[in-house]
Protein backbone atom coordinates (compact mmCIF):
# COMPACT_ATOMS: atom_id res chain seq x y z
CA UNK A 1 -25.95 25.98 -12.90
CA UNK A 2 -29.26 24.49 -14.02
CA UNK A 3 -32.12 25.72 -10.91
CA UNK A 4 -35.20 23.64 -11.03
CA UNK A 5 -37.81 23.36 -9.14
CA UNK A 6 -40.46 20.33 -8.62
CA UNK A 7 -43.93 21.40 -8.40
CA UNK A 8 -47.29 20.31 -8.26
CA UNK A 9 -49.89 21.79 -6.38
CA UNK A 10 -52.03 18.61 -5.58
CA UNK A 11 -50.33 16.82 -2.93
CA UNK A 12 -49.47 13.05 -2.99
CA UNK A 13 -47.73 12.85 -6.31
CA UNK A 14 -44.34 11.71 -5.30
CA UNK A 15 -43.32 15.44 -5.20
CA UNK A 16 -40.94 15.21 -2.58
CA UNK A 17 -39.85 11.65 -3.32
CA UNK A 18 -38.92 12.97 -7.05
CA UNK A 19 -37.08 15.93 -5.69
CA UNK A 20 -35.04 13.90 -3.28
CA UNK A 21 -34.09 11.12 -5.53
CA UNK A 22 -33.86 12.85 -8.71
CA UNK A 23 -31.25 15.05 -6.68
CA UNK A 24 -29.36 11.97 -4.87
CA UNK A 25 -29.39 10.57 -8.69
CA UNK A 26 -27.66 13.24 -9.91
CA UNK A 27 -25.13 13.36 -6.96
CA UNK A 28 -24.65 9.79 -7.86
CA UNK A 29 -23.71 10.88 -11.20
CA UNK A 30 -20.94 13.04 -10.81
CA UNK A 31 -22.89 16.44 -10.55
CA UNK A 32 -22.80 18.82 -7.43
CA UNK A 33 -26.08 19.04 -6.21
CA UNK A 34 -28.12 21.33 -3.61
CA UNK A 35 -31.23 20.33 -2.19
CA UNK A 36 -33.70 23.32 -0.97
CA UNK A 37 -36.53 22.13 1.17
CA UNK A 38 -39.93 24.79 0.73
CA UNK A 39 -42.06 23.25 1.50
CA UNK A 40 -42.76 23.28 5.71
CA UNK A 41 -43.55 19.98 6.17
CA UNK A 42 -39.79 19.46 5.56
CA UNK A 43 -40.46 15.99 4.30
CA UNK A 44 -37.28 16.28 1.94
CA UNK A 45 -35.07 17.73 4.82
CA UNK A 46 -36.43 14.10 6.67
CA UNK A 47 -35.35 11.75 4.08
CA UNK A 48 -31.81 13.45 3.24
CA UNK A 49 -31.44 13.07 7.12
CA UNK A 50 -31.65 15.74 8.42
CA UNK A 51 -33.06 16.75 12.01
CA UNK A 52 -36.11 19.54 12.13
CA UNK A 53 -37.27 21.47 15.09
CA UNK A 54 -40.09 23.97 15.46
CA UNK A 55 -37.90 26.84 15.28
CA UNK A 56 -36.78 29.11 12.31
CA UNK A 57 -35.52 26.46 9.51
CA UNK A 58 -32.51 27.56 7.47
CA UNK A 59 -34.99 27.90 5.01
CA UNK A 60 -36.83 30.63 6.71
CA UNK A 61 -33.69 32.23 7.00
CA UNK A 62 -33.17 31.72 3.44
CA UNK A 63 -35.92 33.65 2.30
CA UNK A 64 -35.88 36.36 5.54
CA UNK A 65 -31.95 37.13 4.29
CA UNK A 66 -31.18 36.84 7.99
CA UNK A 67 -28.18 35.06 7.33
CA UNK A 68 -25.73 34.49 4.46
CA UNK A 69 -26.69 31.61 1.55
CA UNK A 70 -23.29 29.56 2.44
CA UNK A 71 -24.33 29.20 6.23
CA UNK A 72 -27.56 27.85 6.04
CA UNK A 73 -26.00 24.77 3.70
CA UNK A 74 -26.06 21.20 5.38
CA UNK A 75 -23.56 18.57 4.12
CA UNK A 76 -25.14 15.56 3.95
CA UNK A 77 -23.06 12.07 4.33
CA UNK A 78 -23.61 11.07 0.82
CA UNK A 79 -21.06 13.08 -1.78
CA UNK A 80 -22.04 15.83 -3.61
CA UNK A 81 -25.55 16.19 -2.02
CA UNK A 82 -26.31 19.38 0.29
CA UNK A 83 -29.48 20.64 1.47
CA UNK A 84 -30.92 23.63 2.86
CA UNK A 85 -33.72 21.96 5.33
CA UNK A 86 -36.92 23.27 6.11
CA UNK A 87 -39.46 22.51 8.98
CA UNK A 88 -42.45 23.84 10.19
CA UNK A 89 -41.42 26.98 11.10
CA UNK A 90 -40.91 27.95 7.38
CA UNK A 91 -45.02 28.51 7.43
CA UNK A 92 -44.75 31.69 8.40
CA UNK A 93 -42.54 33.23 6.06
CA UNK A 94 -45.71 32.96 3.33
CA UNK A 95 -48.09 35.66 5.07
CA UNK A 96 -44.96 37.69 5.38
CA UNK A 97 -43.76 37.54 1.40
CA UNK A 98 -47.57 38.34 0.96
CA UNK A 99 -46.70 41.60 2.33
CA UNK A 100 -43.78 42.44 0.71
CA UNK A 101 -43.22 43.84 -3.01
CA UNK A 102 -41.92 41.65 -4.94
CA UNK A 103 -42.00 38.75 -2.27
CA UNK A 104 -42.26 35.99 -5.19
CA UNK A 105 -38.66 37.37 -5.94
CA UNK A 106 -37.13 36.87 -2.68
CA UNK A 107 -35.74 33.39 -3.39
CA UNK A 108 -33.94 34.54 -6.92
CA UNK A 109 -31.89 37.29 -5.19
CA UNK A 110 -31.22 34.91 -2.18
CA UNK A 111 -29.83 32.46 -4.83
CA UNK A 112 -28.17 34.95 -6.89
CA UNK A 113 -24.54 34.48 -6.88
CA UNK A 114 -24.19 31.20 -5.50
CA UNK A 115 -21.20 28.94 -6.64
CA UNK A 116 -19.65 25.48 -6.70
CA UNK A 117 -23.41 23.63 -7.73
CA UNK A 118 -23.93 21.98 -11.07
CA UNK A 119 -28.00 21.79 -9.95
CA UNK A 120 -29.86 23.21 -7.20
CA UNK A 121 -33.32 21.59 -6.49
CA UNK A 122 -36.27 23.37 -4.84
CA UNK A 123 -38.84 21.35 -3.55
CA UNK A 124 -42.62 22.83 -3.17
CA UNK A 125 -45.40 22.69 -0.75
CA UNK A 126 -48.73 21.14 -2.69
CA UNK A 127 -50.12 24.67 -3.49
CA UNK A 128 -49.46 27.80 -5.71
CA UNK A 129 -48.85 30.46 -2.74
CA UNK A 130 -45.60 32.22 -2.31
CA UNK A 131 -43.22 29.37 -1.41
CA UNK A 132 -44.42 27.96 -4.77
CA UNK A 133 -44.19 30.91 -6.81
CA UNK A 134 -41.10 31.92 -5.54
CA UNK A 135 -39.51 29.04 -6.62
CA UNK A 136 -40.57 29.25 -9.93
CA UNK A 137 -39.27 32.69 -9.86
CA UNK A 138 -35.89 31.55 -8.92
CA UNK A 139 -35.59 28.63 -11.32
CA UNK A 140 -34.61 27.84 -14.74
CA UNK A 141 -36.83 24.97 -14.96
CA UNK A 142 -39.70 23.51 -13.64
CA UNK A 143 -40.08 19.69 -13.44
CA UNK A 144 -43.28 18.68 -12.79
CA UNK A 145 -44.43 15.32 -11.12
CA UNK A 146 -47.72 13.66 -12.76
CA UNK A 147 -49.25 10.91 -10.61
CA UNK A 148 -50.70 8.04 -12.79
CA UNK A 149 -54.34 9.06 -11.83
CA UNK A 150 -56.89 10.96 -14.26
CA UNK A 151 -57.65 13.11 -11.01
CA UNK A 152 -53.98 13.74 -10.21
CA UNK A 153 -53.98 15.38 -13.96
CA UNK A 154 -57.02 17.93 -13.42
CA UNK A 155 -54.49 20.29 -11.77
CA UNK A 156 -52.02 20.46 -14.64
CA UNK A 157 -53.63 23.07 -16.42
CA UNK A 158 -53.62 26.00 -13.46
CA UNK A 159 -49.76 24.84 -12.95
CA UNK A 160 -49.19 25.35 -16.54
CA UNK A 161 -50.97 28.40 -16.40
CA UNK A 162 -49.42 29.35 -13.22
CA UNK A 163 -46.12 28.86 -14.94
CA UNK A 164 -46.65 30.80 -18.36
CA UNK A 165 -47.73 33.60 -15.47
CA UNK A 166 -44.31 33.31 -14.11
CA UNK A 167 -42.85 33.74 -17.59
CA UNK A 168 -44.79 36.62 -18.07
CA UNK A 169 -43.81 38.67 -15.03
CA UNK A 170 -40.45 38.45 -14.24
CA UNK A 171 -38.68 35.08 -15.74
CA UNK A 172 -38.98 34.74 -19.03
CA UNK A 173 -36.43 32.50 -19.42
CA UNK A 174 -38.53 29.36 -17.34
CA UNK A 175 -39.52 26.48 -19.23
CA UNK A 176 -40.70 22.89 -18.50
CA UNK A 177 -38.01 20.18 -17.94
CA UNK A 178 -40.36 17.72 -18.29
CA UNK A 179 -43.56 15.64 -16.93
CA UNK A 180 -42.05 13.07 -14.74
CA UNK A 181 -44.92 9.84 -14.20
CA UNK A 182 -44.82 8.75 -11.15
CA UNK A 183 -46.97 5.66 -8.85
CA UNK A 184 -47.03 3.84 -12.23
CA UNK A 185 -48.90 0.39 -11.64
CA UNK A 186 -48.16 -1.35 -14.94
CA UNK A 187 -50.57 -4.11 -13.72
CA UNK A 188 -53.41 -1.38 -13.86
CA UNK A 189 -55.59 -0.66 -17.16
CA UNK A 190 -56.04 3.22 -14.99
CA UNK A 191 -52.24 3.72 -15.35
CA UNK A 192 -51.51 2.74 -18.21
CA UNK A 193 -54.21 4.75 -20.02
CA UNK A 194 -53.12 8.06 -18.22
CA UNK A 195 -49.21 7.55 -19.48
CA UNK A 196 -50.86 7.28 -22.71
CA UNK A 197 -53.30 10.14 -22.43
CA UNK A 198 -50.39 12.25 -21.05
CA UNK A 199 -47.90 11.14 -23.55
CA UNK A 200 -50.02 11.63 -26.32
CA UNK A 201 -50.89 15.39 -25.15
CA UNK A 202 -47.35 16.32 -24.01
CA UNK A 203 -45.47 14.51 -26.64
CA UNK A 204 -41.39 14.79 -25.73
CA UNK A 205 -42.29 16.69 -22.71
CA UNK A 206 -43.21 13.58 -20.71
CA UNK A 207 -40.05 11.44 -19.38
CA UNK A 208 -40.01 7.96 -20.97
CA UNK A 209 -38.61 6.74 -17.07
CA UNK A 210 -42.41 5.56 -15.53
CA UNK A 211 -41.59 6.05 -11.34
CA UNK A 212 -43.17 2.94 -9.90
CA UNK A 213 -45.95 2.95 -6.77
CA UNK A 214 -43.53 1.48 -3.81
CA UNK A 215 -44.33 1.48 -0.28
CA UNK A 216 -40.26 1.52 0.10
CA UNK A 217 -40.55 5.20 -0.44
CA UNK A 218 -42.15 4.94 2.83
CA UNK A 219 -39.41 2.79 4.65
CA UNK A 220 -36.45 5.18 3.05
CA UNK A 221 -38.26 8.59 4.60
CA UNK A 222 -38.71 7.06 8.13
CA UNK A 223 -34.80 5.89 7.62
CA UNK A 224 -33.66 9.10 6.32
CA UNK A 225 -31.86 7.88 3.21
CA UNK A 226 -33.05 8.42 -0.36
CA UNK A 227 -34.58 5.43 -1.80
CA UNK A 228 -31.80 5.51 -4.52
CA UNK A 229 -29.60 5.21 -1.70
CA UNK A 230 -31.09 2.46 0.91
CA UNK A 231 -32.46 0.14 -2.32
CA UNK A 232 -30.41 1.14 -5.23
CA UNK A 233 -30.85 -2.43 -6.62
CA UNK A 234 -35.17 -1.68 -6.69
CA UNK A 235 -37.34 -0.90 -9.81
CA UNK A 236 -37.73 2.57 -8.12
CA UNK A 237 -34.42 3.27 -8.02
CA UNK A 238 -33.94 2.27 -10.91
CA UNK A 239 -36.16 4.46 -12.66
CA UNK A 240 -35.08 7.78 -10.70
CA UNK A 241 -31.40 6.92 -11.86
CA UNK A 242 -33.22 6.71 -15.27
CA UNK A 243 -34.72 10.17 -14.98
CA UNK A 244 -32.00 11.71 -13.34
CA UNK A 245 -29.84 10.78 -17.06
CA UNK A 246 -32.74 12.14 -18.85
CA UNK A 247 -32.55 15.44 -17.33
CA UNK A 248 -28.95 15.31 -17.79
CA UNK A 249 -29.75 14.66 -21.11
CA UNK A 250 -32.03 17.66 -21.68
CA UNK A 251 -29.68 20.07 -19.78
């Protein structure tokens, strides 16, 4: 079971959208996926459909072990896709990890064990706190969303330090999926400059699939459908089926 988790701590990226679609993609593609939503604006648990409240999310319950992994699982209608939703709720859970030794670790022993998944993907809030760390503690790999901006790529470094961190204290084993580029505007001299400043710094690290800017991500949350799902004939689509056969590729 390859565990990876989408991260970026600047916000407005296409985190979420990547996580979403990248796991519908897969879903689409045979593989048994699980969705886990960390991030308490529960944007992912919205678009996969499901229905948050201000109460305690399954994944607060997740990470409090107040109930068993296999309960706090939603089917969703679409096969092979699953998702443990978050909501609002979830923000508390951070100050208490902060408390607790080895709160970063919470979400590895939570996860530990679980069976009948070919991927499990763990989306992030837009910060390095415990949510984030903890799924980078729990994961194999870390795929990492790059908008086509020069300011969206200031934060890369601290992730990539944040990451080697990790590595260093407690998961050795963690390494970088890949750079996925995402509100690509191929009409833009901006975008296409960063792909090429990014590509020509991360080499093979950075997906050749470019995610395009689309305000049908938009239409797809407010529906509750992955985009892959409610447009599967649009460029965007297109290009997370693309990446999703790239990771497969790199498994």
């Amino acid at each position: 079971m390859r565990t990876i988790a989408v991260a970026n701590q600047k916000g407005g990226v296409a985190k979420t959208v990547s996580a979403v679609n990248t796991g519908a993609a897969l879903a689409g593609l045979g593989q048994r996926v699980l969705l886990v939503d960390l991030d308490p604006q529960a944007n992912l648990s919205l678009n996969a459909g499901l229905t948050t409240s201000s109460g305690e999310p399954p994944a607060y319950a997740l990470l409090s072990g107040k109930e068993p992994v296999g309960g706090l699982i939603t089917a969703t209608r679409w096969d092979g896709l699953d998702v443990i939703g978050a909501g609002i709720g979830l923000s508390a859970v951070e100050v208490q990890l902060a408390r607790v030794e080895d709160g970063h670790l919470r979400l590895r022993e939570r996860l530990r064990g679980l069976k009948g998944y070919d991927y499990v993907l763990i989306d992030t809030p837009p910060s390095l706190g415990f949510l984030t760390l903890n799924a980078l503690s729990a994961a194999t790999e870390v795929l990492i969303p790059v908008q086509c901006s020069f300011l969206a790529m200031q934060g890369l470094r601290q992730l990539l330090e944040t990451i080697e961190a990790v590595r260093a204290h407690g998961n050795p084993k963690l390494t970088v999926c890949g750079l996925a580029l995402t509100m690509h505007d191929r009409r833009t001299r901006h975008s296409r400059e960063v792909v090429s400043t990014v590509r020509g710094h991360f080499g093979d690290l950075v997906f050749d699939s470019l995610i395009p800017r689309s305000v049908a991500f938009d239409y797809s949350t407010v529906a509750g459908v992955p985009l892959v799902y409610s447009d599967p004939d649009s460029a965007a689509a297109r290009a997370y089926r693309n990446l999703a056969r790239e990771v497969l590729k790199r498994a």
